[in-house]
Protein backbone atom coordinates (compact mmCIF):
# COMPACT_ATOMS: atom_id res chain seq x y z
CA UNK A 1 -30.05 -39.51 31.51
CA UNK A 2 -32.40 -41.44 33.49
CA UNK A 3 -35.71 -43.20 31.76
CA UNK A 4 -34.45 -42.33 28.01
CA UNK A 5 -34.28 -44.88 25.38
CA UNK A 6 -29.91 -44.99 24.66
CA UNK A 7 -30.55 -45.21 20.97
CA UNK A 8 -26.61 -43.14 20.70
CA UNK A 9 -24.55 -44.35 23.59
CA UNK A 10 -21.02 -44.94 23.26
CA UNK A 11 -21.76 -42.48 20.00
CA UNK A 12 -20.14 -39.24 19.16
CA UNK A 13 -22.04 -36.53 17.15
CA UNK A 14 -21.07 -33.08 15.91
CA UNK A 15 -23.83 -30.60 14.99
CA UNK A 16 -23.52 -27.60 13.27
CA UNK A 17 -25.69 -24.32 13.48
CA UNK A 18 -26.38 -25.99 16.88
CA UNK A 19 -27.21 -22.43 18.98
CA UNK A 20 -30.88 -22.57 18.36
CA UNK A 21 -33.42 -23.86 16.22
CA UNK A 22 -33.70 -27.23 14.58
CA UNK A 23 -29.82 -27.39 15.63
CA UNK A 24 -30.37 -26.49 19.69
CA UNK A 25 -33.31 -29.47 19.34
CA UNK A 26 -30.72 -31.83 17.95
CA UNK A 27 -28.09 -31.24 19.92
CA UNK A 28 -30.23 -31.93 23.61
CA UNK A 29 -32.39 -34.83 22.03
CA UNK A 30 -29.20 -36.97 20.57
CA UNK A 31 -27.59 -36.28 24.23
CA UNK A 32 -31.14 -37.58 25.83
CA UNK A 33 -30.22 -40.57 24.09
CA UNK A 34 -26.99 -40.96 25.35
CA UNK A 35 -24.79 -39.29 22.96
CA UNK A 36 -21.41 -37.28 23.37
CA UNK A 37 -22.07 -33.59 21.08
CA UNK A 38 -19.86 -31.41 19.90
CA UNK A 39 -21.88 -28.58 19.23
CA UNK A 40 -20.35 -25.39 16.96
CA UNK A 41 -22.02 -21.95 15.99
CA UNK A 42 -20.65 -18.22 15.58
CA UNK A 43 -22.60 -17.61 19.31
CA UNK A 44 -20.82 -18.59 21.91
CA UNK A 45 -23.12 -17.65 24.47
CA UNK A 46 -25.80 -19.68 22.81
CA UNK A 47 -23.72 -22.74 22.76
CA UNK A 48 -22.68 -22.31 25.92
CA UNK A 49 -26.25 -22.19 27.04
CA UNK A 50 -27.22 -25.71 25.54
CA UNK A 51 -24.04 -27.10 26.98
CA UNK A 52 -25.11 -26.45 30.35
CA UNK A 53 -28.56 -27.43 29.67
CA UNK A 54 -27.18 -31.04 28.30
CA UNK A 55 -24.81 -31.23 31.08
CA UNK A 56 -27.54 -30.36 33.87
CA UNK A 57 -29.18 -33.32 32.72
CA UNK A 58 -26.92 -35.85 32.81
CA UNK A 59 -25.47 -35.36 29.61
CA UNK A 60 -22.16 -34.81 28.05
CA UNK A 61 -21.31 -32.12 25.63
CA UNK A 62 -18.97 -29.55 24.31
CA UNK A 63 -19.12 -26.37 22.18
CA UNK A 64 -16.94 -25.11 19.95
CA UNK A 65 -16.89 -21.28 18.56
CA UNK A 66 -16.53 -21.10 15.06
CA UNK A 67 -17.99 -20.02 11.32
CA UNK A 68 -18.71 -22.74 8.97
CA UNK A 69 -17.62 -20.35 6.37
CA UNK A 70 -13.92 -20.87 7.54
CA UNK A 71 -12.38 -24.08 6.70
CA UNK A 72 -10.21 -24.03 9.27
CA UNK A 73 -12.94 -23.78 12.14
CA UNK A 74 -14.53 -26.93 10.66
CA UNK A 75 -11.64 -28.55 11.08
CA UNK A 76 -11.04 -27.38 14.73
CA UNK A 77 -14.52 -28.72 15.63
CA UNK A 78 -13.81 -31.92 13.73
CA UNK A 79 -10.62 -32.24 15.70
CA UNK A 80 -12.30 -31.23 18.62
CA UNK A 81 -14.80 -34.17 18.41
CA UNK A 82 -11.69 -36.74 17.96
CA UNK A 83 -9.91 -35.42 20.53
CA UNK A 84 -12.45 -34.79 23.19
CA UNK A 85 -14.28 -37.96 22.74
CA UNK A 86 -11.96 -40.43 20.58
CA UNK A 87 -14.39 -40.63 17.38
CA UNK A 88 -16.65 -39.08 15.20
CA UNK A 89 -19.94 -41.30 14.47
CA UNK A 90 -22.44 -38.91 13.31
CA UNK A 91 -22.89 -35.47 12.12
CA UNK A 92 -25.77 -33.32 11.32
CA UNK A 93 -24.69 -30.52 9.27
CA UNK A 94 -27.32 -27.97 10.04
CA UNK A 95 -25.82 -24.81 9.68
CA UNK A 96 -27.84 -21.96 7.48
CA UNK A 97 -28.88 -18.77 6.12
CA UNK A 98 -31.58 -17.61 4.19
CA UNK A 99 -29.79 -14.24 3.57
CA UNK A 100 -31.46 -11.31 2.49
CA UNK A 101 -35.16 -12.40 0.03
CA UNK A 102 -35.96 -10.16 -2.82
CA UNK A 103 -35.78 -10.59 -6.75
CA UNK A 104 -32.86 -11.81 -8.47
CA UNK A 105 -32.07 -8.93 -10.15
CA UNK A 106 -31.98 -7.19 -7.23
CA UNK A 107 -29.68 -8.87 -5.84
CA UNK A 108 -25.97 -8.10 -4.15
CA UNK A 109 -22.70 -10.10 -4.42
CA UNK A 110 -22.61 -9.89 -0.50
CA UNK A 111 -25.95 -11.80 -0.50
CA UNK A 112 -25.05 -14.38 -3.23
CA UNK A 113 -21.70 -14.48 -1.29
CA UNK A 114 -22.97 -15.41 1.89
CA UNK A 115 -25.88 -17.94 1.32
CA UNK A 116 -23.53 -19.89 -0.97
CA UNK A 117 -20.96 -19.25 1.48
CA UNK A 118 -22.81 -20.84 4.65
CA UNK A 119 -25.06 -23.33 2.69
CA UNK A 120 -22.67 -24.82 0.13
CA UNK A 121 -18.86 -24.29 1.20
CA UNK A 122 -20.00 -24.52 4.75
CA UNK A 123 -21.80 -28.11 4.01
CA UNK A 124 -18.79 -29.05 1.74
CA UNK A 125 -16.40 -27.87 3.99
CA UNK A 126 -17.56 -30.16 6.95
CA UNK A 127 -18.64 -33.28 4.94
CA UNK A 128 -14.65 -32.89 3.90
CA UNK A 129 -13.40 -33.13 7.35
CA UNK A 130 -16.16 -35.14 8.75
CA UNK A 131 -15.97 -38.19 6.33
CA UNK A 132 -11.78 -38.16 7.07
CA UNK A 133 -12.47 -38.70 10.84
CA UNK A 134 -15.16 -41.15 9.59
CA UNK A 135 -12.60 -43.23 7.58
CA UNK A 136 -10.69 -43.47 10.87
CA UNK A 137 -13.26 -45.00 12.58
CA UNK A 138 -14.73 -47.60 10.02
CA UNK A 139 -17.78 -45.76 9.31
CA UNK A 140 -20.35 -43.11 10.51
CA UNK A 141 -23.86 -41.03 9.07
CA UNK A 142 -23.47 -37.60 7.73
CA UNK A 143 -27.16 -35.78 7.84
CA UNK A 144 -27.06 -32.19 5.76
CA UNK A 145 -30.18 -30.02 5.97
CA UNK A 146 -31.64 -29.27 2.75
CA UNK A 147 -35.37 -27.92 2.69
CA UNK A 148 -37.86 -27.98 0.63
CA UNK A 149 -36.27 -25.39 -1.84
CA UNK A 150 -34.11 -28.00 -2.55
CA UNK A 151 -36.67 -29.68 -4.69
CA UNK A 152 -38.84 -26.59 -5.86
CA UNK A 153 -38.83 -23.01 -6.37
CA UNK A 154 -39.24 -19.97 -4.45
CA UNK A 155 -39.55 -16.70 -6.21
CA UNK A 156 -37.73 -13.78 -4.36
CA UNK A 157 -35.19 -16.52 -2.52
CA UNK A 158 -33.59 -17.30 -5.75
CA UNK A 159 -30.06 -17.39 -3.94
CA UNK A 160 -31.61 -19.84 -1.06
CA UNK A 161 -32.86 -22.25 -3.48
CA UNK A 162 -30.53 -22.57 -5.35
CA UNK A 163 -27.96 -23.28 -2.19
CA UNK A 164 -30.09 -25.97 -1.01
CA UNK A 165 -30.69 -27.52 -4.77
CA UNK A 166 -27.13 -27.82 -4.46
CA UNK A 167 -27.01 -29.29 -0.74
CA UNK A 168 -29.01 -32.11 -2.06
CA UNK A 169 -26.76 -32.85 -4.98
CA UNK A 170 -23.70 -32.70 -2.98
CA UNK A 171 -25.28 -35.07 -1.09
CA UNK A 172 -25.88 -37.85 -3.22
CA UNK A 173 -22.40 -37.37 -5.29
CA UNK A 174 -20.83 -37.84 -2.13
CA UNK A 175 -22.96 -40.41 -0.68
CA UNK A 176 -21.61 -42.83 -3.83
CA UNK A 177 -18.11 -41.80 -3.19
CA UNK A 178 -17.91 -43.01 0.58
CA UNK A 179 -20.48 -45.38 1.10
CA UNK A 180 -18.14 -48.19 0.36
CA UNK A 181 -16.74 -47.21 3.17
CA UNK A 182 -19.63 -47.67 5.14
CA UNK A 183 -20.42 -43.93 5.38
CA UNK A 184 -23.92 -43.26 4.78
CA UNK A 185 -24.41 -39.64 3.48
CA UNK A 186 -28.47 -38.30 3.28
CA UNK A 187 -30.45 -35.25 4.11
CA UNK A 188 -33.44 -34.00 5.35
CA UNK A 189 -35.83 -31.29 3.46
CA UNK A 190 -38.09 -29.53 5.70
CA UNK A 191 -40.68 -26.91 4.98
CA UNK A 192 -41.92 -23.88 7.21
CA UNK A 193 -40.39 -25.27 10.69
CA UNK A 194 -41.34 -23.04 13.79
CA UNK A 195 -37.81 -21.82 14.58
CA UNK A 196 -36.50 -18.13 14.06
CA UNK A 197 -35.08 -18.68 10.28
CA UNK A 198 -39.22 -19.13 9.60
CA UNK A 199 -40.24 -15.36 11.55
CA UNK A 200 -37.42 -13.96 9.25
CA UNK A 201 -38.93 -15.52 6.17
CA UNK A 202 -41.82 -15.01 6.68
CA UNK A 203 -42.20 -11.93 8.92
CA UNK A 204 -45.47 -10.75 10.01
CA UNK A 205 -48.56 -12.82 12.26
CA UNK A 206 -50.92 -13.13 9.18
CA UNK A 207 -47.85 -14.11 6.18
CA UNK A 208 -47.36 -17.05 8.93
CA UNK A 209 -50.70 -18.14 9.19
CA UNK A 210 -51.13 -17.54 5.22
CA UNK A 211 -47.95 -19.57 5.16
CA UNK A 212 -49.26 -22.39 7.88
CA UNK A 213 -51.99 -23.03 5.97
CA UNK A 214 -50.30 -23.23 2.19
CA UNK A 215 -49.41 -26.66 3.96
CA UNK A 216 -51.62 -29.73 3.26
CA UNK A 217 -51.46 -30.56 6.91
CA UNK A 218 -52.71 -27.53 8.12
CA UNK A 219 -49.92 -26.34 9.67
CA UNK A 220 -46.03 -25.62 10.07
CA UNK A 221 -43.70 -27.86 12.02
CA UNK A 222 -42.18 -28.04 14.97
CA UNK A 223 -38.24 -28.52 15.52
CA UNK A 224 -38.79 -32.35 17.26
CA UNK A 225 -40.14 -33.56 14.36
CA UNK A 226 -37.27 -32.59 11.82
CA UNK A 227 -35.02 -34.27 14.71
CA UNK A 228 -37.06 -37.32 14.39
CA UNK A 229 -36.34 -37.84 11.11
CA UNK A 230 -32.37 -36.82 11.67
CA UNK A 231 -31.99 -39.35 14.60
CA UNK A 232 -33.47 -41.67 12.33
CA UNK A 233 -31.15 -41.47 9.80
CA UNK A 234 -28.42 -41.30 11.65
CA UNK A 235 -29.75 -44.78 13.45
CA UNK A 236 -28.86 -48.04 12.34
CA UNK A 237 -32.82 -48.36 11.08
CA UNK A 238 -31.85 -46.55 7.79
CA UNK A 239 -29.07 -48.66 6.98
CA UNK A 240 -30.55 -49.10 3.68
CA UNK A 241 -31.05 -45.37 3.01
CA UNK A 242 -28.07 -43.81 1.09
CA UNK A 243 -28.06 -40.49 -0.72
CA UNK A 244 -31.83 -39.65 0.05
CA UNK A 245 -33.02 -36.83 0.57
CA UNK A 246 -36.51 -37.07 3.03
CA UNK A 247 -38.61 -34.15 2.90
CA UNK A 248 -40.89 -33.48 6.10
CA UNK A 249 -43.06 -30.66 4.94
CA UNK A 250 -46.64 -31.51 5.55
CA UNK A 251 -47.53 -32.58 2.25
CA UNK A 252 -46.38 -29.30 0.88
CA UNK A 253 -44.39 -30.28 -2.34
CA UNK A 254 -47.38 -33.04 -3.13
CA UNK A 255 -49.57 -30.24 -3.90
């Protein structure tokens, strides 16, 4: 890709929840910088579509259909990665639900089911097969998305935060186990990022500009600047940087 800085070449990444969003961003930005993706997702015709795009621009990628819920299509895309490409160097395990908001004791096993399904098993799942390809290769950067509600509350998303509380301590425990490895295992916490988790959050024009403004900054983000911190981590620059989790919110959780 012609005039873009090769921060990742001669890297292999796998991305997760990688059919739109914060995901989609990730996937096209780490291939800008020279990267081979394995992208996976439950929407095939999503994936496809950012496959193409990477590929029309020079890039080289592959997507692979499955749930993160199912252990075994973790383990296809892991093998995938290997097998395609040789290696696995990085992964950003973005994959995530917000499930259905409303008070606790209102809640339904199929909701409690689901968020902890996607946002815990799913994350533990894939940090399980990504850090054995890892081992193979002498080392690598695991990125999970937390958020925000990994470090507060929310009323009425009792379910989400506590799945992302938990995405943050999974992190560190298993940042200690493999970083003697040389394994590096951190996250990112974002708040209210412009993708379409946020319009289902937060639903109507005025909640969002309520919402916007609740931010010290002014605003909500934008899906580059949650990659910028992932690309970062994943980058030899944060070889120091083990078990953190970096929140990008726009001063929200200094208030």
């Amino acid at each position: 890709m012609a005039g873009s800085e090769m921060r990742f070449q001669n890297k292999v990444v796998l991305i997760t929840g990688a059919t739109s969003g914060i995901g989609r961003v990730a996937a096209t930005t780490f291939a800008s910088h020279g990267a081979d993706v394995v992208l996976t997702g439950r929407r095939k015709e999503l994936g496809m579509e950012v496959v193409r795009l990477i590929r029309d621009r020079g890039g080289n990628a592959i997507f692979v259909h499955g749930d993160v819920c199912r252990e075994e299509d973790v383990d296809k895309a892991v093998q995938a990665a290997v097998q395609q490409f040789g290696r696995l160097d990085i992964a950003f395990n973005n994959a995530g639900t917000e499930g259905h908001l409303g008070p606790l004791h209102e809640e339904t096993a199929e909701n409690i089911g689901q968020v902890i399904d996607v946002n815990v098993k799913g994350m533990l799942y894939a940090m399980k097969y990504e850090i054995r390809a890892m081992l193979k290769s002498e080392g690598g950067s695991i990125i999970n998305n937390a958020s925000v509600a990994g470090h507060i509350g929310y009323s009425n998303a009792v379910i989400y935060t506590a799945s992302k509380h938990a995405v943050i301590g999974a992190t560190q425990a298993a940042a200690l186990e493999v970083i003697k490895w040389n394994i590096r295992i951190n996250a990112v916490s974002p708040a209210g990022i412009e993708t379409e988790m946020l319009n289902r959050f937060v639903p109507g024009t005025i909640q969002r500009q309520e919402y916007a403004t609740s931010h010290p900054i002014g605003r909500t983000g934008k899906p580059e600047e949650v990659v910028a911190a992932v690309l970062w981590l994943a980058s030899p620059e944060s070889a120091f940087v083990v078990g953190h989790s970096l929140l990008i919110d726009g001063g929200y959780t200094a208030q």
